[in-house]
C-alpha atoms as a PDB file:
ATOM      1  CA  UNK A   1       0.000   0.000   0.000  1.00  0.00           C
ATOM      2  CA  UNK A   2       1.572   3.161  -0.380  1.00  0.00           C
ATOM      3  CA  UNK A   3      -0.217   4.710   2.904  1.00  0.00           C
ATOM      4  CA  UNK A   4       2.220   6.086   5.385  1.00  0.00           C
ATOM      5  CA  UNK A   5       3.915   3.540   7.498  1.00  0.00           C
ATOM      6  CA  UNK A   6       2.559   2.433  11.128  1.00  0.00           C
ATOM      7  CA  UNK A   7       5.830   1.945  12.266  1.00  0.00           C
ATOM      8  CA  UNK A   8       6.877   5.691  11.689  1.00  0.00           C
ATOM      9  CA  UNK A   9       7.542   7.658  14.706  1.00  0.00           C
ATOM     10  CA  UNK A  10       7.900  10.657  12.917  1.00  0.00           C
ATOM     11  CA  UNK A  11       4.608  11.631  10.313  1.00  0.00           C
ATOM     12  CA  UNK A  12       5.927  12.172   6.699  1.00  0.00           C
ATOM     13  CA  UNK A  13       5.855  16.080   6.252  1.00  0.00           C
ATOM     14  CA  UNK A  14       5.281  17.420   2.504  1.00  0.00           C
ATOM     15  CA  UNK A  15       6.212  21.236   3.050  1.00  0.00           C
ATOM     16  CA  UNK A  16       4.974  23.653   0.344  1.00  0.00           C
ATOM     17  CA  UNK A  17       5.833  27.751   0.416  1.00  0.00           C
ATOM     18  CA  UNK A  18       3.574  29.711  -2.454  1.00  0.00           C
ATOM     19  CA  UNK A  19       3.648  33.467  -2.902  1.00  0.00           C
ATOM     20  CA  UNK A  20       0.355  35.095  -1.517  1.00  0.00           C
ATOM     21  CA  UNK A  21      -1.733  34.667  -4.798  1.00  0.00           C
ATOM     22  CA  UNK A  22      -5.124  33.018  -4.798  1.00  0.00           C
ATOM     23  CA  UNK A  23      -4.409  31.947  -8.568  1.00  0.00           C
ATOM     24  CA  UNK A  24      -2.068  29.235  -6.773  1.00  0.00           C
ATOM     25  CA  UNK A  25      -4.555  27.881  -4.632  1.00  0.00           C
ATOM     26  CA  UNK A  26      -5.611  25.476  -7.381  1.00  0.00           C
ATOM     27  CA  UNK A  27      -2.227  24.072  -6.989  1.00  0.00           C
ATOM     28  CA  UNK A  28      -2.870  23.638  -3.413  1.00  0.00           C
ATOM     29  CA  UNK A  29      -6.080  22.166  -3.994  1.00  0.00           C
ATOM     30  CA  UNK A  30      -4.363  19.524  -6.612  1.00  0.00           C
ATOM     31  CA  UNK A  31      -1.590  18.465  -3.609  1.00  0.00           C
ATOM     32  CA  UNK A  32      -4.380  18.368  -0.652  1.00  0.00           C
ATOM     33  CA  UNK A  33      -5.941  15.945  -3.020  1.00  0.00           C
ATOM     34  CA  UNK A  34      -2.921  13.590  -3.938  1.00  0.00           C
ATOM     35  CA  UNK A  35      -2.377  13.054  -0.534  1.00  0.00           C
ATOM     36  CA  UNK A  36      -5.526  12.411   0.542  1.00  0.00           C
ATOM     37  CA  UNK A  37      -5.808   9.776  -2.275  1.00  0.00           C
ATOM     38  CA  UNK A  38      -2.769   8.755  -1.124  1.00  0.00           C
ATOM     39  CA  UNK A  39      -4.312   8.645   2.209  1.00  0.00           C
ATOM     40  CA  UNK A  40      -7.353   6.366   1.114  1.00  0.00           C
ATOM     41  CA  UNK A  41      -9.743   8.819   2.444  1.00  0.00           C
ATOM     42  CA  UNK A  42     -13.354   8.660   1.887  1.00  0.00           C
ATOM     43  CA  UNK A  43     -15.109  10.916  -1.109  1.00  0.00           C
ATOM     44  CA  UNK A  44     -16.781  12.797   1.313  1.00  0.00           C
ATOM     45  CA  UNK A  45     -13.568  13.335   3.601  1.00  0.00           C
ATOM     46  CA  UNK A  46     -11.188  14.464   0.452  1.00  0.00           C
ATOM     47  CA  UNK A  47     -14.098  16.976  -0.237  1.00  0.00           C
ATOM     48  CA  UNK A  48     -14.080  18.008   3.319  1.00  0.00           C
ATOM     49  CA  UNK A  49     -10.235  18.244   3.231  1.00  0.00           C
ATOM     50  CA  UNK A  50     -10.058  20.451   0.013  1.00  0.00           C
ATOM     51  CA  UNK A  51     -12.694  22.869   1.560  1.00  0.00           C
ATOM     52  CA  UNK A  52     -10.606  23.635   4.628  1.00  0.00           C
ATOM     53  CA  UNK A  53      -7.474  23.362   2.485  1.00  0.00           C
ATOM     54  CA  UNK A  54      -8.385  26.216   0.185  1.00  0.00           C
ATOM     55  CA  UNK A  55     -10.325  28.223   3.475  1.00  0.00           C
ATOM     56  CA  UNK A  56      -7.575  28.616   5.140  1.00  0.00           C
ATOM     57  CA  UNK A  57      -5.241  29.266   1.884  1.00  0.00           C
ATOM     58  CA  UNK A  58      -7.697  32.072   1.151  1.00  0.00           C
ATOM     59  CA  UNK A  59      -7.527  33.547   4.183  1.00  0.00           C
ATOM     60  CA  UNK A  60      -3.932  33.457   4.618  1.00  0.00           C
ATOM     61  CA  UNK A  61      -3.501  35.017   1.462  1.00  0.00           C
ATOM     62  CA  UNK A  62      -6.279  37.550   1.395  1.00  0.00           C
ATOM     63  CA  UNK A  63      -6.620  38.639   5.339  1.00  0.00           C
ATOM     64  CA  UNK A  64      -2.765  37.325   6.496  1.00  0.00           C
ATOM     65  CA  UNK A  65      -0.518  38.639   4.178  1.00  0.00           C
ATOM     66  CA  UNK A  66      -3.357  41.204   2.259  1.00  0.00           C
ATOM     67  CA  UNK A  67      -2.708  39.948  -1.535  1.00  0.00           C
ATOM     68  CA  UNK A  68       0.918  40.751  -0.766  1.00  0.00           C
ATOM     69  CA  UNK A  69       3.022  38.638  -3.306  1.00  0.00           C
ATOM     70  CA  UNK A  70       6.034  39.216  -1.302  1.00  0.00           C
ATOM     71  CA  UNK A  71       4.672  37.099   1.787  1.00  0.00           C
ATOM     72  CA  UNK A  72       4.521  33.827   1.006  1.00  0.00           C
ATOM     73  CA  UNK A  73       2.115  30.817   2.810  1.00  0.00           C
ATOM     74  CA  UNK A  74       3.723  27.708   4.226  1.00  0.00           C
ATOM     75  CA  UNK A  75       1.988  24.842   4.482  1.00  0.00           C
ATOM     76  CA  UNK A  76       2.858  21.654   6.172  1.00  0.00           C
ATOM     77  CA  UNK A  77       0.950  18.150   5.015  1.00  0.00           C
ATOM     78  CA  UNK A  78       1.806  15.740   8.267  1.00  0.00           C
ATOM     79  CA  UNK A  79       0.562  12.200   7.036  1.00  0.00           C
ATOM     80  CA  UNK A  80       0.111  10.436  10.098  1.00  0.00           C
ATOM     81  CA  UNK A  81      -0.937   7.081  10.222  1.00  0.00           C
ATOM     82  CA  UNK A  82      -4.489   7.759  11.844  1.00  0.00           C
ATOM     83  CA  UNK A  83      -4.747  11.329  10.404  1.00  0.00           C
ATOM     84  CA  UNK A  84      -3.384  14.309   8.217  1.00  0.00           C
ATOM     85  CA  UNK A  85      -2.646  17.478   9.971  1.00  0.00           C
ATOM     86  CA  UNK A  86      -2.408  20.319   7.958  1.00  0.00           C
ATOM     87  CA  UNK A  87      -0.654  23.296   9.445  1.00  0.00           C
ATOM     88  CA  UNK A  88      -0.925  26.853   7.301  1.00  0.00           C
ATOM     89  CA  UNK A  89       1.030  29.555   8.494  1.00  0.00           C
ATOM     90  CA  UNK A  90       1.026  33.611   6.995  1.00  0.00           C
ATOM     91  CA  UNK A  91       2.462  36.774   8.608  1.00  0.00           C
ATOM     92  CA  UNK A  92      -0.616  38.420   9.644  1.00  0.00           C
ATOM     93  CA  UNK A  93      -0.911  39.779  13.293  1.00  0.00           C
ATOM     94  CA  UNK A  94      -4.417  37.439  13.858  1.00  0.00           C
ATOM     95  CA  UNK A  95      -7.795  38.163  14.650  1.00  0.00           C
ATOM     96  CA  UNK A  96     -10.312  37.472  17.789  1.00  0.00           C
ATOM     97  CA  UNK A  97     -11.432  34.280  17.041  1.00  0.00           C
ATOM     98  CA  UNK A  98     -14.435  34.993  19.814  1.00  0.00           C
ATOM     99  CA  UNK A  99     -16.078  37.041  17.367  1.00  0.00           C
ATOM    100  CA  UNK A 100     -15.782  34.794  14.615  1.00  0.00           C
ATOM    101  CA  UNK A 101     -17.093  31.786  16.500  1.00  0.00           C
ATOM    102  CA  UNK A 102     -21.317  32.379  15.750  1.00  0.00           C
ATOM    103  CA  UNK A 103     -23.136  30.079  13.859  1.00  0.00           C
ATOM    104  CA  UNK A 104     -23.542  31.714  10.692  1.00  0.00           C
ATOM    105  CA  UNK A 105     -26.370  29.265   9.920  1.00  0.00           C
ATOM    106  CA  UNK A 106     -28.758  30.906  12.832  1.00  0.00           C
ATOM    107  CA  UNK A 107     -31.193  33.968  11.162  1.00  0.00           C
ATOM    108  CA  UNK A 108     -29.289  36.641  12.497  1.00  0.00           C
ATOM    109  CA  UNK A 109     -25.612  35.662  11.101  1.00  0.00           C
ATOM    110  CA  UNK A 110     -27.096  34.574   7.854  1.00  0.00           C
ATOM    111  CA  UNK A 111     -25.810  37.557   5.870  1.00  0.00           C
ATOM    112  CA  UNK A 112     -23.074  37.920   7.900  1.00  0.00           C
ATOM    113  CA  UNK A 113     -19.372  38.751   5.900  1.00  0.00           C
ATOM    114  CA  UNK A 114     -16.893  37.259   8.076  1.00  0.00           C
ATOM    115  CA  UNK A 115     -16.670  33.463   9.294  1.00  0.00           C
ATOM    116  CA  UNK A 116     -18.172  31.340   7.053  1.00  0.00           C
ATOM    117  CA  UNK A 117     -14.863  29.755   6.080  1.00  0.00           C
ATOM    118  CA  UNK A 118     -13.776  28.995   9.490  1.00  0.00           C
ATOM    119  CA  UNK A 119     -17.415  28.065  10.613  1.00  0.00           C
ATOM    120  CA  UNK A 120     -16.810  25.761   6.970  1.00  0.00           C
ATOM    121  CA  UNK A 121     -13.329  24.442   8.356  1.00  0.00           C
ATOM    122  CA  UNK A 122     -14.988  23.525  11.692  1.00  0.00           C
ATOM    123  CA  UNK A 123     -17.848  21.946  10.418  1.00  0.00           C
ATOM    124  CA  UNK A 124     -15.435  19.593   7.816  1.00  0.00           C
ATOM    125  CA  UNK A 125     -12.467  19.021   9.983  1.00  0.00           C
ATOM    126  CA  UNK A 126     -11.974  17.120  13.543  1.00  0.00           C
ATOM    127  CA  UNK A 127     -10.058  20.136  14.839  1.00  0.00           C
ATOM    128  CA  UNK A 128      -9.309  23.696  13.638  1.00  0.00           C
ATOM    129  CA  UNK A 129      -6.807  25.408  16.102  1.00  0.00           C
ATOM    130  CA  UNK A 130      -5.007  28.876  15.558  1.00  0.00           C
ATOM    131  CA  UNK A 131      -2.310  30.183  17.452  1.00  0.00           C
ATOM    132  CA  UNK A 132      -1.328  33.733  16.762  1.00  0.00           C
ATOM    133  CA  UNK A 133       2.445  35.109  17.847  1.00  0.00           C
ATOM    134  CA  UNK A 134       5.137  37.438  16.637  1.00  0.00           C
ATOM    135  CA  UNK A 135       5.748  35.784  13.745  1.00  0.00           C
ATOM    136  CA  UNK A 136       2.225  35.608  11.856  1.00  0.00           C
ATOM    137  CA  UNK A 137      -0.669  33.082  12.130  1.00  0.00           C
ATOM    138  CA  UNK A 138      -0.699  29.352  12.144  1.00  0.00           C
ATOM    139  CA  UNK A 139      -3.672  27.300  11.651  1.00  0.00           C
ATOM    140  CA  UNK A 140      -3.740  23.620  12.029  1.00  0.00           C
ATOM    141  CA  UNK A 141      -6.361  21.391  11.018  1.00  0.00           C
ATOM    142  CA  UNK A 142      -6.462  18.052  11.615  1.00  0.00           C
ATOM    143  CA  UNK A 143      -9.198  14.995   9.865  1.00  0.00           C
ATOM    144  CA  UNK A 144      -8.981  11.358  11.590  1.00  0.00           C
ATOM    145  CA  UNK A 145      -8.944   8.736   9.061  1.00  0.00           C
ATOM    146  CA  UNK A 146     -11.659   6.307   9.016  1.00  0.00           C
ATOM    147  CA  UNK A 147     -10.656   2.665   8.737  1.00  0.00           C
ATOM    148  CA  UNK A 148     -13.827   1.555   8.071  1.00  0.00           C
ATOM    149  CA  UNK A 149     -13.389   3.556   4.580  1.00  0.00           C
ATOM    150  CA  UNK A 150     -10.335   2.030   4.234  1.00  0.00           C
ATOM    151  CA  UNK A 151      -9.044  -0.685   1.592  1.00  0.00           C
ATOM    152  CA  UNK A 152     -12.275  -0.098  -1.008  1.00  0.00           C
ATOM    153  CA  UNK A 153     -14.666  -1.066   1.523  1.00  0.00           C
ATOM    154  CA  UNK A 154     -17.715   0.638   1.022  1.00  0.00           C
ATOM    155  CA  UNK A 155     -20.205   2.461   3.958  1.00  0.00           C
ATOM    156  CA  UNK A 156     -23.812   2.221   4.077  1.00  0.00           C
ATOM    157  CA  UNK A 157     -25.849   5.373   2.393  1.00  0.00           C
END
C-alpha cells in the first residue's frame, strides 16, 4: 500500500511555500488531493479536506498577508498514520477568534461577511486550532482517518 507507514515515529511532512496569490490555490487544492488519495480517504472526507485546504489558503492570502506577493504561505501536510494534519502559516498579526465563532447558519448571522470559512473548516475538519504570535498566524487542522473507509470497503448510504 503506499499509505504512510505504522511503524513511523515521525509523520511524513510534505512542506509547500507559495507566494500570496489566490491563482495558486488550485495548486494547493491539486496536492491536498494527492495526498488524501494517497491517504485512502473517503469521497466525502477528500471533499471536506479540500474545503478547509483552500479556506484557510484564502484567508492566509487575502486577510494574512493582504494579496501581498512578497509574503509567502507555508503549508505543512503531516501524514500520520491515523490522520493528516495540515498546518498553514502567513504573517498576519491574527484576529479574535471569539467574534468569529457564531453560527452563521442561525437567522441573524445569515448575511453575515466574516466566518463562514472557518465556521466551513470547523464543520469539515476534527479540529481547527489557531495560534497567533510574533511571527504571523498558524492554523492547524487536523481529519482522523476512518478505517472503516479504508481498503475499497464501502459504507452504508
Amino acid at each position: 500500500m503506499s499509505a504512510p507507514s505504522t511503524t513511523n515515529a515521525v509523520p511524513e511532512t510534505i512542506h509547500l511555500t507559495i507566494p500570496s496569490r489566490l491563482e495558486l490555490l488550485p495548486l494547493v487544492d491539486q496536492l491536498a488531493a494527492g495526498i488524501s488519495d494517497r491517504m485512502e480517504f473517503d469521497e466525502e472526507s477528500k471533499m471536506q479536506i479540500s474545503i478547509s485546504v483552500l479556506e484557510a489558503g484564502t484567508n492566509a492570502i487575502q486577510h494574512g498577508n493582504r494579496i501581498d506577493p512578497a509574503k509567502r504561505v507555508d503549508m505543512d501536510f503531516k501524514l500520520h498514520p491515523d490522520r493528516l494534519e495540515i498546518v498553514v502559516h502567513d504573517l498576519g498579526k491574527g484576529f479574535d477568534v471569539q467574534q468569529i465563532l457564531t453560527d452563521i447558519t442561525t437567522p441573524e448571522h445569515l448575511l453575515d461577511l466574516r466566518g463562514r470559512g472557518i465556521y466551513m473548516m470547523r464543520s469539515c475538519m476534527d479540529s481547527v486550532d489557531f495560534d497567533f504570535g510574533p511571527d504571523g498566524t498558524t492554523v492547524r487542522l487536523v481529519k482522523k482517518r476512518n478505517s472503516a473507509g479504508k481498503n475499497g470497503s464501502q459504507s452504508a448510504a
